[in-house]
N, C-alpha and C. Protein backbone atom coordinates (compact mmCIF):
# COMPACT_ATOMS: atom_id res chain seq x y z
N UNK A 1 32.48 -6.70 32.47
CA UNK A 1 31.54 -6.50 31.40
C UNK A 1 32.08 -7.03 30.08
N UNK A 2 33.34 -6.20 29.68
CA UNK A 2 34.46 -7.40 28.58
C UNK A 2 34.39 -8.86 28.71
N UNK A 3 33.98 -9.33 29.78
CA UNK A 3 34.39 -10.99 29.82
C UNK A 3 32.90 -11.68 29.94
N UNK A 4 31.81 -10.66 29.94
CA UNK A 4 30.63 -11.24 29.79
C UNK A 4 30.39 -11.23 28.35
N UNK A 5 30.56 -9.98 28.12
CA UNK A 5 30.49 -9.99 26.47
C UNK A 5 30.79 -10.89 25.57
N UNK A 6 32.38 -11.28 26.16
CA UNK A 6 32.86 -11.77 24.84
C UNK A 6 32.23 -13.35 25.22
N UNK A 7 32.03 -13.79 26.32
CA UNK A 7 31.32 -15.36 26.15
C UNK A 7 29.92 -15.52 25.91
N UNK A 8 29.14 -13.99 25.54
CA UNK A 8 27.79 -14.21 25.49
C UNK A 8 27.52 -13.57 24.28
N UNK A 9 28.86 -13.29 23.16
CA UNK A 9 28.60 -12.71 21.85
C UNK A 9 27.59 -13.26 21.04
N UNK A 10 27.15 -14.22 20.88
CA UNK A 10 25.80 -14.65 20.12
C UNK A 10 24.70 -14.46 20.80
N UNK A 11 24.56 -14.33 22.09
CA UNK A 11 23.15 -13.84 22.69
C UNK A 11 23.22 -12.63 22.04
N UNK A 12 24.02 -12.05 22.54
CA UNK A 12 23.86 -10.49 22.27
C UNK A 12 23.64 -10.04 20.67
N UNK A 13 24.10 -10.65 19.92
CA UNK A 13 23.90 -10.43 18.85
C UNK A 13 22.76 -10.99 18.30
N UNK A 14 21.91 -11.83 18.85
CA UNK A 14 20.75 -12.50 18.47
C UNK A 14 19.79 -11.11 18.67
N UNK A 15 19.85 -10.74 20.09
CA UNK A 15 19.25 -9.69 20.86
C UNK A 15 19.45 -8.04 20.30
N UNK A 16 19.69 -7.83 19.23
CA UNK A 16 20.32 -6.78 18.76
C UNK A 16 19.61 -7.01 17.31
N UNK A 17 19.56 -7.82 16.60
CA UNK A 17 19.14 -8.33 15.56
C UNK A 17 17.73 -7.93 15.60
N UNK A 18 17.06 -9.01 16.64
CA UNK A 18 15.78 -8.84 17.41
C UNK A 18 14.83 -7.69 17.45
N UNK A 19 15.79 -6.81 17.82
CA UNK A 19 15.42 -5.79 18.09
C UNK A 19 15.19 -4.59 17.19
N UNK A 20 16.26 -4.84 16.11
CA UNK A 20 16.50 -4.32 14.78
C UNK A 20 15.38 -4.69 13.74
N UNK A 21 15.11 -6.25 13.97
CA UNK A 21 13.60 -6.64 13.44
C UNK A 21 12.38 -5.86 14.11
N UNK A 22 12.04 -6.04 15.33
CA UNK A 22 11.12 -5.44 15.64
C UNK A 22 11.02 -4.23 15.96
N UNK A 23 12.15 -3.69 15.80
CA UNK A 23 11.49 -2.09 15.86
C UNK A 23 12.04 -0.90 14.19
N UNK A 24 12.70 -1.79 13.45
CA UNK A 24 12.68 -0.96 12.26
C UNK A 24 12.15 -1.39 11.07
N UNK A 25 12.53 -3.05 11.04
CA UNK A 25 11.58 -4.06 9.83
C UNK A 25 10.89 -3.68 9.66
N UNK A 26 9.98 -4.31 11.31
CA UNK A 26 8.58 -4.60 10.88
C UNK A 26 7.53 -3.50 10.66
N UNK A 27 7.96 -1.82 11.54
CA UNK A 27 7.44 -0.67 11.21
C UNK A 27 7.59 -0.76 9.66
N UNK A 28 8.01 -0.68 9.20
CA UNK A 28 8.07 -0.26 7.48
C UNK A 28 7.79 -1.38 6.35
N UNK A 29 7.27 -2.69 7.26
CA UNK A 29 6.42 -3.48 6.48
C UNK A 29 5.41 -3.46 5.97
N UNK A 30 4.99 -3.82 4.99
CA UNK A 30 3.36 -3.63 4.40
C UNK A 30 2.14 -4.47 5.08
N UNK A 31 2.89 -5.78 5.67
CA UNK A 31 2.17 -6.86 6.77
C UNK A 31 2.08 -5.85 7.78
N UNK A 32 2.75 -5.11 8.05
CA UNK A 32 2.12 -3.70 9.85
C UNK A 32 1.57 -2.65 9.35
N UNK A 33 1.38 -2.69 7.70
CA UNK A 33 0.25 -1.39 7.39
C UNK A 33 -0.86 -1.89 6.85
N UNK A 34 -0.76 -3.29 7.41
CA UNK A 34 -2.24 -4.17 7.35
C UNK A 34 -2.57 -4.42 8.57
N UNK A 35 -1.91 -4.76 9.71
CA UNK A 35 -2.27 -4.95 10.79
C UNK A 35 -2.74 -3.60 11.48
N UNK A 36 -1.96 -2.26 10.82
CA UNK A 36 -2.34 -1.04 11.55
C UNK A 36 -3.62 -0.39 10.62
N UNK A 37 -4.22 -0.85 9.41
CA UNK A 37 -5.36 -0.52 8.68
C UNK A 37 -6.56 -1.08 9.89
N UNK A 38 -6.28 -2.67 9.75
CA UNK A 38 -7.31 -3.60 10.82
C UNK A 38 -7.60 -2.82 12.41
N UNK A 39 -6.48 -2.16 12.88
CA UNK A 39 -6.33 -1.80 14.38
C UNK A 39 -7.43 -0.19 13.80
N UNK A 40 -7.17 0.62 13.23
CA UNK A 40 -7.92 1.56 13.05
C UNK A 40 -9.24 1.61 12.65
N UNK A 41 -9.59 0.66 11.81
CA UNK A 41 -11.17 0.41 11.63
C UNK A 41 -11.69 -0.50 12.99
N UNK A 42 -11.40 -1.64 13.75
CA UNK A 42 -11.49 -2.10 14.81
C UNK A 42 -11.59 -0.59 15.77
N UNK A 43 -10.89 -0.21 16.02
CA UNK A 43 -11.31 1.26 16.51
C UNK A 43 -11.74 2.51 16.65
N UNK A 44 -12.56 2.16 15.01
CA UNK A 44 -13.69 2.99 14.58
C UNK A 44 -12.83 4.18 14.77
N UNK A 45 -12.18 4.30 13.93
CA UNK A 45 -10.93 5.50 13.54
C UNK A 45 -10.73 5.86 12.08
N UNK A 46 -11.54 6.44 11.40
CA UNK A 46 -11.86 5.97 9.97
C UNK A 46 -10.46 7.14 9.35
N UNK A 47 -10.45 7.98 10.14
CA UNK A 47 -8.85 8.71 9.56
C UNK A 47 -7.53 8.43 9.79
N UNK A 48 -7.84 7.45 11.27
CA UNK A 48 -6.51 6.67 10.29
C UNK A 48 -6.27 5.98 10.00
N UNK A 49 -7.71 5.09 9.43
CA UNK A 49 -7.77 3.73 8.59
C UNK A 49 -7.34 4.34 7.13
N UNK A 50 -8.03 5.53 6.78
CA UNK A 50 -7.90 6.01 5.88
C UNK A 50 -6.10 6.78 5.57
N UNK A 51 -4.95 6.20 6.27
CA UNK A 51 -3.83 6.52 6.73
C UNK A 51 -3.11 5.33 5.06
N UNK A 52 -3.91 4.71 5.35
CA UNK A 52 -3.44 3.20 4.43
C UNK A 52 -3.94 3.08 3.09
N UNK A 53 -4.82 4.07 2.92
CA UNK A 53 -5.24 4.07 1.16
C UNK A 53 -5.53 4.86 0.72
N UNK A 54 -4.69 4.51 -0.48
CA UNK A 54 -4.62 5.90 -1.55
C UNK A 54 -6.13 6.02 -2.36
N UNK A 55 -6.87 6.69 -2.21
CA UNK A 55 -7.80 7.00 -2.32
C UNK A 55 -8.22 7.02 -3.95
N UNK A 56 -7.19 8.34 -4.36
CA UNK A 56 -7.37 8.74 -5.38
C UNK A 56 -6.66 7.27 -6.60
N UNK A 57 -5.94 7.01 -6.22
CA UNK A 57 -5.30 5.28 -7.22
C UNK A 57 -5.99 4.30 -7.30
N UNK A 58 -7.04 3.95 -5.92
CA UNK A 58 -8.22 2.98 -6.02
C UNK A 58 -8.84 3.60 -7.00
N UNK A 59 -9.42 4.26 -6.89
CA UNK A 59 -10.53 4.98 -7.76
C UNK A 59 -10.05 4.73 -8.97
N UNK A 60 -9.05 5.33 -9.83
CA UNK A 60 -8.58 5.42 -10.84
C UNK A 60 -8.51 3.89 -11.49
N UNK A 61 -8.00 2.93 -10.99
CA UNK A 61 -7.45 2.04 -11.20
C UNK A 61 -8.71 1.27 -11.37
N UNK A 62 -9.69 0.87 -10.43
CA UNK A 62 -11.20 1.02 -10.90
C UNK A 62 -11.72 1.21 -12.03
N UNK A 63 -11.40 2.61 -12.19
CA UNK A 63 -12.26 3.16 -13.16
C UNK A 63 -11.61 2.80 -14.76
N UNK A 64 -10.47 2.79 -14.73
CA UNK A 64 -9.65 2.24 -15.79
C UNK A 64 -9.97 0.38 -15.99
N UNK A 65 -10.08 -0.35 -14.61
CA UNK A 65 -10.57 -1.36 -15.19
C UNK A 65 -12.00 -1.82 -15.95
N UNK A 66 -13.15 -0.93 -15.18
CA UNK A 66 -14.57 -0.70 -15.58
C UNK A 66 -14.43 -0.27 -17.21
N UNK A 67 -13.83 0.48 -17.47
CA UNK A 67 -13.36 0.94 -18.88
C UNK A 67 -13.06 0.10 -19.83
N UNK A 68 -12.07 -0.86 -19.57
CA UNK A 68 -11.54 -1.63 -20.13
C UNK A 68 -12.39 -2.94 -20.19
N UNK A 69 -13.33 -3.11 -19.54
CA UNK A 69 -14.77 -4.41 -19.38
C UNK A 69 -15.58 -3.94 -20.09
N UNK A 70 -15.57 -2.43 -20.34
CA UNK A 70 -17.31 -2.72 -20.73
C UNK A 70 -17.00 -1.76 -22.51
N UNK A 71 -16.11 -0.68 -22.61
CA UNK A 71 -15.46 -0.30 -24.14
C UNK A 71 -15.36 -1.25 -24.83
N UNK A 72 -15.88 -1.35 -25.74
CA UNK A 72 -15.57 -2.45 -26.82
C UNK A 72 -14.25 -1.93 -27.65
N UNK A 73 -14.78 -0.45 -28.43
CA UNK A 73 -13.58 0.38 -29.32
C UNK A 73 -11.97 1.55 -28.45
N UNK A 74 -11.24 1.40 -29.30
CA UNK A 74 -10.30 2.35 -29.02
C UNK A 74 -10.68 3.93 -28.67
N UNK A 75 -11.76 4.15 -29.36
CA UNK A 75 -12.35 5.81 -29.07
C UNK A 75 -12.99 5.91 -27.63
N UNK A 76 -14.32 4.60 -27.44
CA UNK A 76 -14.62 4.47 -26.40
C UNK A 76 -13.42 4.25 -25.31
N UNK A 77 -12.56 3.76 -25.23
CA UNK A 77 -11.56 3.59 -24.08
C UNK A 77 -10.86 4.62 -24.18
N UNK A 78 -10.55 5.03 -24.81
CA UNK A 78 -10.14 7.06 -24.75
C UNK A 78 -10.67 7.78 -24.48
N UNK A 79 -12.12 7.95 -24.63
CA UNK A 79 -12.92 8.82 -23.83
C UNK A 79 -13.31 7.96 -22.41
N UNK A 80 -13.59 6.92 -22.09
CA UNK A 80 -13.87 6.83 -21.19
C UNK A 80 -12.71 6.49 -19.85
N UNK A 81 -11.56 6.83 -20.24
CA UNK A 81 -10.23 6.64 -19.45
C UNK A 81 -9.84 8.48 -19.16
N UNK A 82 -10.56 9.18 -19.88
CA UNK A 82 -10.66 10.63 -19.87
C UNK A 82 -11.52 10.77 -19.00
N UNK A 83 -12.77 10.43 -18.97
CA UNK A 83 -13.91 10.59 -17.65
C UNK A 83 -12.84 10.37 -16.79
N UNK A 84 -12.35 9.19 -16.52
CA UNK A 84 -11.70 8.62 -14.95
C UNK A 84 -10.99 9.39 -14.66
N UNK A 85 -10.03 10.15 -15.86
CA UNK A 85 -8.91 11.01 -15.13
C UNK A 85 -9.50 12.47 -14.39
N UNK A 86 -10.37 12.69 -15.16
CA UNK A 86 -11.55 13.91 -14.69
C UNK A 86 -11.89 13.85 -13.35
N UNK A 87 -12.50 12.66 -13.58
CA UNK A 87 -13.41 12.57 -12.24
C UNK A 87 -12.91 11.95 -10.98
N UNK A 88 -11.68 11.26 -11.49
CA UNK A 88 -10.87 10.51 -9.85
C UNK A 88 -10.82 11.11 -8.99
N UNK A 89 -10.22 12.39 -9.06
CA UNK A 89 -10.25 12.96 -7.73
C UNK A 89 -11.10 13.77 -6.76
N UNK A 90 -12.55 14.18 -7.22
CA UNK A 90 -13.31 14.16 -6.73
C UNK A 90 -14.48 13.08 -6.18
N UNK A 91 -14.21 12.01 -7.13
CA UNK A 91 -14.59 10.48 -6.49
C UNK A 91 -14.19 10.13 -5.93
N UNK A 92 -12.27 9.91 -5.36
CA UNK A 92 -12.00 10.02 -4.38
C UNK A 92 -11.85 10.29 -3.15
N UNK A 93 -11.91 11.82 -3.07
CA UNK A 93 -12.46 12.44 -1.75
C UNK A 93 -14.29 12.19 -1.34
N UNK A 94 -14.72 11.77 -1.97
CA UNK A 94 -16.57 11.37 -2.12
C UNK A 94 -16.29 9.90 -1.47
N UNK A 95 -15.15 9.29 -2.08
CA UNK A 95 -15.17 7.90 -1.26
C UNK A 95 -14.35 7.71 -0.01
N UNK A 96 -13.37 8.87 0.47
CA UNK A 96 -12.86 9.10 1.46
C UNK A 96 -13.48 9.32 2.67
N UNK A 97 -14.50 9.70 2.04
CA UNK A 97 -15.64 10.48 3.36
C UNK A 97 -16.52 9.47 3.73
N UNK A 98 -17.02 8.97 2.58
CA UNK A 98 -18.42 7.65 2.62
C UNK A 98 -17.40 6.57 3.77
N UNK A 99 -16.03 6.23 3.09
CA UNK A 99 -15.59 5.16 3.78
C UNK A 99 -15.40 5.72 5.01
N UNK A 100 -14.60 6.60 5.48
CA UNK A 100 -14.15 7.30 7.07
C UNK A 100 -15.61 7.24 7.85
N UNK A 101 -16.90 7.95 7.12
CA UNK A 101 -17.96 7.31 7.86
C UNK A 101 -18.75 6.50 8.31
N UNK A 102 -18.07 5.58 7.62
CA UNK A 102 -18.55 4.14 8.17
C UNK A 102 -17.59 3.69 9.02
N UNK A 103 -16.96 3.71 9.09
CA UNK A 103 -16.01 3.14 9.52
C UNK A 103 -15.83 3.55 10.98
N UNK A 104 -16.19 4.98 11.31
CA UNK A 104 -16.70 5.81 12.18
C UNK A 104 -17.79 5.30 13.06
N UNK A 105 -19.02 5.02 11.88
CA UNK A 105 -19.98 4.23 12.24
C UNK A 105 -20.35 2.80 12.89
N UNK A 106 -18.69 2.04 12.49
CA UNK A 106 -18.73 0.34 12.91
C UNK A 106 -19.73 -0.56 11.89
N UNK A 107 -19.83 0.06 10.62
CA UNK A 107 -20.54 -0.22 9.61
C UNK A 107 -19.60 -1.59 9.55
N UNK A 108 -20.59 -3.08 9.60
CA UNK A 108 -19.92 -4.14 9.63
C UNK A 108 -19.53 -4.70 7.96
N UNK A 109 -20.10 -3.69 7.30
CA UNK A 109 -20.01 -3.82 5.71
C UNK A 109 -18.09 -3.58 5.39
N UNK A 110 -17.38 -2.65 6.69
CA UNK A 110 -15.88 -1.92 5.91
C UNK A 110 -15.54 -3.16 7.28
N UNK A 111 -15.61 -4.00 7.97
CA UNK A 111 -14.94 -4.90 9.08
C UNK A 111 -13.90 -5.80 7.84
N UNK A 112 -12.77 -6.08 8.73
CA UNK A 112 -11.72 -6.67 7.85
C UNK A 112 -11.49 -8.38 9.40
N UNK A 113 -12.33 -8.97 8.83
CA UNK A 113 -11.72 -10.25 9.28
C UNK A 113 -10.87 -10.78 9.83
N UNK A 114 -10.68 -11.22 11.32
CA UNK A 114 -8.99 -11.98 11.37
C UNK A 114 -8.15 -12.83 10.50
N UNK A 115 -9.32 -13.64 10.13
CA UNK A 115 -9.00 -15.15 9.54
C UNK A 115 -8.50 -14.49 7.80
N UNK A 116 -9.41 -13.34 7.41
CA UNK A 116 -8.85 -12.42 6.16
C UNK A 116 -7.36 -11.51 6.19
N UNK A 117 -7.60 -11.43 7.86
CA UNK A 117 -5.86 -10.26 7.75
C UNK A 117 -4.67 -11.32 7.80
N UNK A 118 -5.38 -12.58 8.41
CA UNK A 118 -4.07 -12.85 8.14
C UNK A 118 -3.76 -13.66 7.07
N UNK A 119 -4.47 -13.74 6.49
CA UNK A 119 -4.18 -14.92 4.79
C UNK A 119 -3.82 -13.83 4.19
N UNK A 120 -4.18 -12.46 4.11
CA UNK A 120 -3.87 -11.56 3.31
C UNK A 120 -2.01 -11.40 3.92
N UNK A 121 -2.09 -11.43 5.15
CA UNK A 121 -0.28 -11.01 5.40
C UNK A 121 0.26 -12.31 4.99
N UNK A 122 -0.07 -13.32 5.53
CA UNK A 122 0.83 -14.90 4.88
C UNK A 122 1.28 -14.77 2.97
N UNK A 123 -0.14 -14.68 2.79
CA UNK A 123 0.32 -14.63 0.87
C UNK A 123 0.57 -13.53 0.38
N UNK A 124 1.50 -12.30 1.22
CA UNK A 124 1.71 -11.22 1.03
C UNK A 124 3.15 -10.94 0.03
N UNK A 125 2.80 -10.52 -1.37
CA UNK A 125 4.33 -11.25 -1.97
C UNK A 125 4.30 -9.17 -2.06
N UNK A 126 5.71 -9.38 -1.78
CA UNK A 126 6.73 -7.88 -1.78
C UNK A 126 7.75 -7.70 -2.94
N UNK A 127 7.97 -6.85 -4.25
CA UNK A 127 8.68 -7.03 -4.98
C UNK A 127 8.92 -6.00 -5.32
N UNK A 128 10.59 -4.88 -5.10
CA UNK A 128 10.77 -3.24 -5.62
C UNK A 128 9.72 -2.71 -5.19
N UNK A 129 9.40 -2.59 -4.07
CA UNK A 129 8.70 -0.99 -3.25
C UNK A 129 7.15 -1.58 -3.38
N UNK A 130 6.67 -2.74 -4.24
CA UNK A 130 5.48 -2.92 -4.64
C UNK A 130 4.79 -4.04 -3.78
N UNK A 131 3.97 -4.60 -3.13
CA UNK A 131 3.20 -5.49 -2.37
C UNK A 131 2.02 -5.60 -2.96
N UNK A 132 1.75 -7.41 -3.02
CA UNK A 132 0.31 -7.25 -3.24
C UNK A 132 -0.23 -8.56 -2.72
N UNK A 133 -1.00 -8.82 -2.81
CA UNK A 133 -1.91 -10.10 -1.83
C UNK A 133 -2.90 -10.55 -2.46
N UNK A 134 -3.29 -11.93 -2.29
CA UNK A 134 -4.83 -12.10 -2.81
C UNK A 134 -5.77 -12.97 -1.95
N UNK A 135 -6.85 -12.74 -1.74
CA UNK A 135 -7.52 -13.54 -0.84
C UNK A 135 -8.56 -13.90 -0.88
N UNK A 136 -9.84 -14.90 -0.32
CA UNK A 136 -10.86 -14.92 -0.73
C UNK A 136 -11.26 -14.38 0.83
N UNK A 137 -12.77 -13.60 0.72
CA UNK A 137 -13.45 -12.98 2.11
C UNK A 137 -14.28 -14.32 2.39
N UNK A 138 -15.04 -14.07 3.46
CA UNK A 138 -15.95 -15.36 4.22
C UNK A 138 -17.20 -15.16 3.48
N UNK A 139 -17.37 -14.10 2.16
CA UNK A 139 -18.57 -14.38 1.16
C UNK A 139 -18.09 -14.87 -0.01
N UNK A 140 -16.82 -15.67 -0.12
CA UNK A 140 -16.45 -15.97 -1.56
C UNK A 140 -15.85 -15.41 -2.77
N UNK A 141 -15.51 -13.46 -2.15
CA UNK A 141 -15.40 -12.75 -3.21
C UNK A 141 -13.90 -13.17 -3.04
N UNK A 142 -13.48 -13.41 -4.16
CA UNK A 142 -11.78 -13.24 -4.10
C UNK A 142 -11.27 -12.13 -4.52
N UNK A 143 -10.41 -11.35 -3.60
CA UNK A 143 -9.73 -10.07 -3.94
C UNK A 143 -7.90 -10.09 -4.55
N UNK A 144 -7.84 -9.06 -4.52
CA UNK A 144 -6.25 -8.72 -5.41
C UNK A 144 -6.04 -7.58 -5.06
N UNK A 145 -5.13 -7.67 -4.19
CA UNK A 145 -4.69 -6.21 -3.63
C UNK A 145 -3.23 -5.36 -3.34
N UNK A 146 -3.44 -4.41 -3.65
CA UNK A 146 -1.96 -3.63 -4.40
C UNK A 146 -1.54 -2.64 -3.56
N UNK A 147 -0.15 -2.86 -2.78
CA UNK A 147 0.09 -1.55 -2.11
C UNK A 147 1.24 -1.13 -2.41
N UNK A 148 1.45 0.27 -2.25
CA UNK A 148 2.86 0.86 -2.12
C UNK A 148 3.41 1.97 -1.54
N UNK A 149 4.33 2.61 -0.91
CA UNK A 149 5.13 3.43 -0.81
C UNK A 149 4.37 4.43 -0.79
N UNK A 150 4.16 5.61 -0.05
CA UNK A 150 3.55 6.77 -0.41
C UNK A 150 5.07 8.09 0.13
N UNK A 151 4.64 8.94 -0.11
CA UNK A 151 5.84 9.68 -0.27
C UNK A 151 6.66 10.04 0.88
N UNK A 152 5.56 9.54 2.02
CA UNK A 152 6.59 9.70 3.37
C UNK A 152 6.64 8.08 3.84
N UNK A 153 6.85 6.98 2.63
CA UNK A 153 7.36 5.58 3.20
C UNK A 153 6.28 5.05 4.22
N UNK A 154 4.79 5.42 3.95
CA UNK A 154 3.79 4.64 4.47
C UNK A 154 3.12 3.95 3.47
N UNK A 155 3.12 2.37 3.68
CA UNK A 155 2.58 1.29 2.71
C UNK A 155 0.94 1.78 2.93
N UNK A 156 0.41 1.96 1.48
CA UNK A 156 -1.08 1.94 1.67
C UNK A 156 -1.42 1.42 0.47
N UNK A 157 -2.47 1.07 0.19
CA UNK A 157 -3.62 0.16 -0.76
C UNK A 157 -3.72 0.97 -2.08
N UNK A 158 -3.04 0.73 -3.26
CA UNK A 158 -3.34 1.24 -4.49
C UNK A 158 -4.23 1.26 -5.71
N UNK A 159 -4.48 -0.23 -5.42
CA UNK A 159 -5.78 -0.94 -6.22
C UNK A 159 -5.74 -2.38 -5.86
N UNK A 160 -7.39 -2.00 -5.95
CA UNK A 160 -8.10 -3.50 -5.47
C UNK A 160 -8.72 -3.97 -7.39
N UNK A 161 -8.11 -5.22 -7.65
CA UNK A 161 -8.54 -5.95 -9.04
C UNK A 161 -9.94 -6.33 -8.58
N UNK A 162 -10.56 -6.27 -9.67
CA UNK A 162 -12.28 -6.88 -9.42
C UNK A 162 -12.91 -6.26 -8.64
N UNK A 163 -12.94 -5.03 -8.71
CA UNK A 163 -13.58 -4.06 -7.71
C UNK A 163 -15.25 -4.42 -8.28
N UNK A 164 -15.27 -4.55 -9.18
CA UNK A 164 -16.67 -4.36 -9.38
C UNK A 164 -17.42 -5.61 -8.83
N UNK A 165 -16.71 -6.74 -8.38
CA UNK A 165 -17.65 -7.27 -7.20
C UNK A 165 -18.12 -6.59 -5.98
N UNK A 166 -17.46 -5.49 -5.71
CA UNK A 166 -17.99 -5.07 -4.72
C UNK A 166 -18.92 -3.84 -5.04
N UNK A 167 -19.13 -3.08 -6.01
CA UNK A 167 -19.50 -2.18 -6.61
C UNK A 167 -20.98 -2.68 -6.79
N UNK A 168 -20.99 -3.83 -7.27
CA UNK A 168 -22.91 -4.89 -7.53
C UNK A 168 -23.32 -5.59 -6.16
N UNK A 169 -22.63 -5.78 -4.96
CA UNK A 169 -22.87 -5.69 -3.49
C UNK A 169 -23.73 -4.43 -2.79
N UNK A 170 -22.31 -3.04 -3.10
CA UNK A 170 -22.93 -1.75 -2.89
C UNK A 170 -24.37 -1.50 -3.39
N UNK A 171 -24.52 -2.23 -4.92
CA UNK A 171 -25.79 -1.82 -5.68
C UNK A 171 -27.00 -2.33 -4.88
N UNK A 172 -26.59 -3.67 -4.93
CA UNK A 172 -27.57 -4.62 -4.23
C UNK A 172 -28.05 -4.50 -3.04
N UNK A 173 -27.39 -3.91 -1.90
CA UNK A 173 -27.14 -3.52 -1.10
C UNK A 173 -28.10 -2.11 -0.75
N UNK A 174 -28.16 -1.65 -1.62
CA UNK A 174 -28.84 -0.01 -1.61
C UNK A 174 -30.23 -0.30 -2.29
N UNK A 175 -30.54 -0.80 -3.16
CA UNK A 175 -32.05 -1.59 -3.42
C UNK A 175 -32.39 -2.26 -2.73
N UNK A 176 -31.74 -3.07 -1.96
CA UNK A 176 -33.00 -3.80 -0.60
C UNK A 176 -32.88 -3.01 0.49
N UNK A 177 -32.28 -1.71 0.62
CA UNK A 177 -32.48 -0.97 1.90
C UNK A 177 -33.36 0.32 1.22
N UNK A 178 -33.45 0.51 0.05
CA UNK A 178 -34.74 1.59 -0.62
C UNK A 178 -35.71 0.58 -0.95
N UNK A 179 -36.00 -0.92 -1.06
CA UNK A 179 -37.02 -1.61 -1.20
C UNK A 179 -37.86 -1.73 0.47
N UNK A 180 -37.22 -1.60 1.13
CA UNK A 180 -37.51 -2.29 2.68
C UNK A 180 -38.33 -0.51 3.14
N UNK A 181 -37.12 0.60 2.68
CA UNK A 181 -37.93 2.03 3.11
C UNK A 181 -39.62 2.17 2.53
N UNK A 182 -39.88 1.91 1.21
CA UNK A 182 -40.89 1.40 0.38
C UNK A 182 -42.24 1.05 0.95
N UNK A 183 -43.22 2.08 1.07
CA UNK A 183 -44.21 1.47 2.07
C UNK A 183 -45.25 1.03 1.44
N UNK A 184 -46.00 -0.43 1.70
CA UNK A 184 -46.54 -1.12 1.21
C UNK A 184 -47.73 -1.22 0.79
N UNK A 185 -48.65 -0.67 -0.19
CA UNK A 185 -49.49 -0.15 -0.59
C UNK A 185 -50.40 -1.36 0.06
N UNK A 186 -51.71 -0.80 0.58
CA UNK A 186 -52.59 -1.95 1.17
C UNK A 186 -54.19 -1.82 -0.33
N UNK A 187 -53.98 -3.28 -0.04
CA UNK A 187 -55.07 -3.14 -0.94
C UNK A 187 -56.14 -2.75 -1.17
N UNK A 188 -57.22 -2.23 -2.26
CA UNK A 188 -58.40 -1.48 -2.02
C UNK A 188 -59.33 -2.34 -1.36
N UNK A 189 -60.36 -2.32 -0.69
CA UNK A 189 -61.59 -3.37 -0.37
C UNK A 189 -62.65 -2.32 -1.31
N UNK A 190 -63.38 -3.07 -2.35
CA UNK A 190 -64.37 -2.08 -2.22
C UNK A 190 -65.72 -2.67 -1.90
N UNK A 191 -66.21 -1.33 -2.24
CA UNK A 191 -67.71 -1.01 -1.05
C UNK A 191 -68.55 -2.32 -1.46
N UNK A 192 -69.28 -2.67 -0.20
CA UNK A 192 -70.30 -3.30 -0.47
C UNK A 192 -71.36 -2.93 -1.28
N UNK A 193 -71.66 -4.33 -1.83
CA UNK A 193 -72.92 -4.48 -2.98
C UNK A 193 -74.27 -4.13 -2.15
N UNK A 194 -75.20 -2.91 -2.76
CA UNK A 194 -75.92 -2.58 -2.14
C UNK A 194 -76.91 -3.52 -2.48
N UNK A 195 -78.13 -3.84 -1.58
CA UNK A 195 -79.06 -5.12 -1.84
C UNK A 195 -80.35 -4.58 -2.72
N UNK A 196 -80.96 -5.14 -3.15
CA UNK A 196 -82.07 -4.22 -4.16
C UNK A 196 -83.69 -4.68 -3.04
């Protein structure tokens, strides 16, 4: 066993390496808490898609950018960075649920793309505990996306930049499905002209 070893010391050490990559790396990569986000919505598993994002930091981070677009003054962005802190965390759990049920549902609106997971893991830049990515979807929206560390060392989604493209989708989205419910008033005929 000594005399295999010592003439096959670089296999073995290739094979050890290997192994060290694939079973401690790549678990605690942010590229396998994208591939394991994709595997849980693909399996209509919306809790433990919902394993990968911080709920309450999307929201916030959102709401702080919406703030910062549409406040013109310093008072307005003080009060309205006060709403967000108010209200994040019950918008959060409101969007925890909406998303887990779709997702539940196979709602093709929360589907995450192959050709998207993996441009998102390729241009995946990692820097001090922080990851983020940017990508365009197969409708053109280009995203910006932020993950990190949660307190038991699971990479999940902190904020998405330009949320509010998807926010005027949602809108749009919900007016042609209350326009379509909308039942279509038929027109009056009226009565015939009586003859004299």
């Amino acid at each position: 066993m000594i005399r295999f070893a010592a003439r096959h010391w670089t296999s073995i050490l290739i094979t050890i390496v290997l192994l060290w990559w694939a079973l401690v790396y790549v678990p605690a990569s942010p590229s396998f808490a994208v591939l394991q986000l994709k595997r849980a919505i693909d399996a209509r598993d919306g809790e433990a898609a919902a394993r990968y994002v911080n709920f309450e930091s999307v929201v916030k981070h959102a709401g702080y950018e919406m703030v910062q677009q549409r406040a013109n003054d310093p008072l307005s962005q003080m009060v309205g960075q006060g709403a967000v802190d108010l209200l994040s965390k019950p918008l959060a759990q409101a969007t925890r649920a909406y998303t887990t049920k779709d997702i539940n549902d196979g709602d093709k609106n929360v589907q995450m793309p192959p050709a998207a997971v993996l441009g998102a893991i390729v241009l995946l830049h990692r820097d001090d505990g922080v990851a983020s990515t940017k990508f365009t979807d197969n409708k053109g929206r280009s995203w910006e996306v932020r993950m990190a560390r949660d307190d038991f060392g699971v990479w999940q989604v902190t904020e998405v930049k330009n949320v509010q493209q998807l926010l005027d989708q949602i809108q749009h989205d919900a007016q042609r499905r209350y326009n379509q419910q909308q039942p279509v008033p038929e027109p009056e005929s009226s009565p015939p002209e009586a003859s004299p």
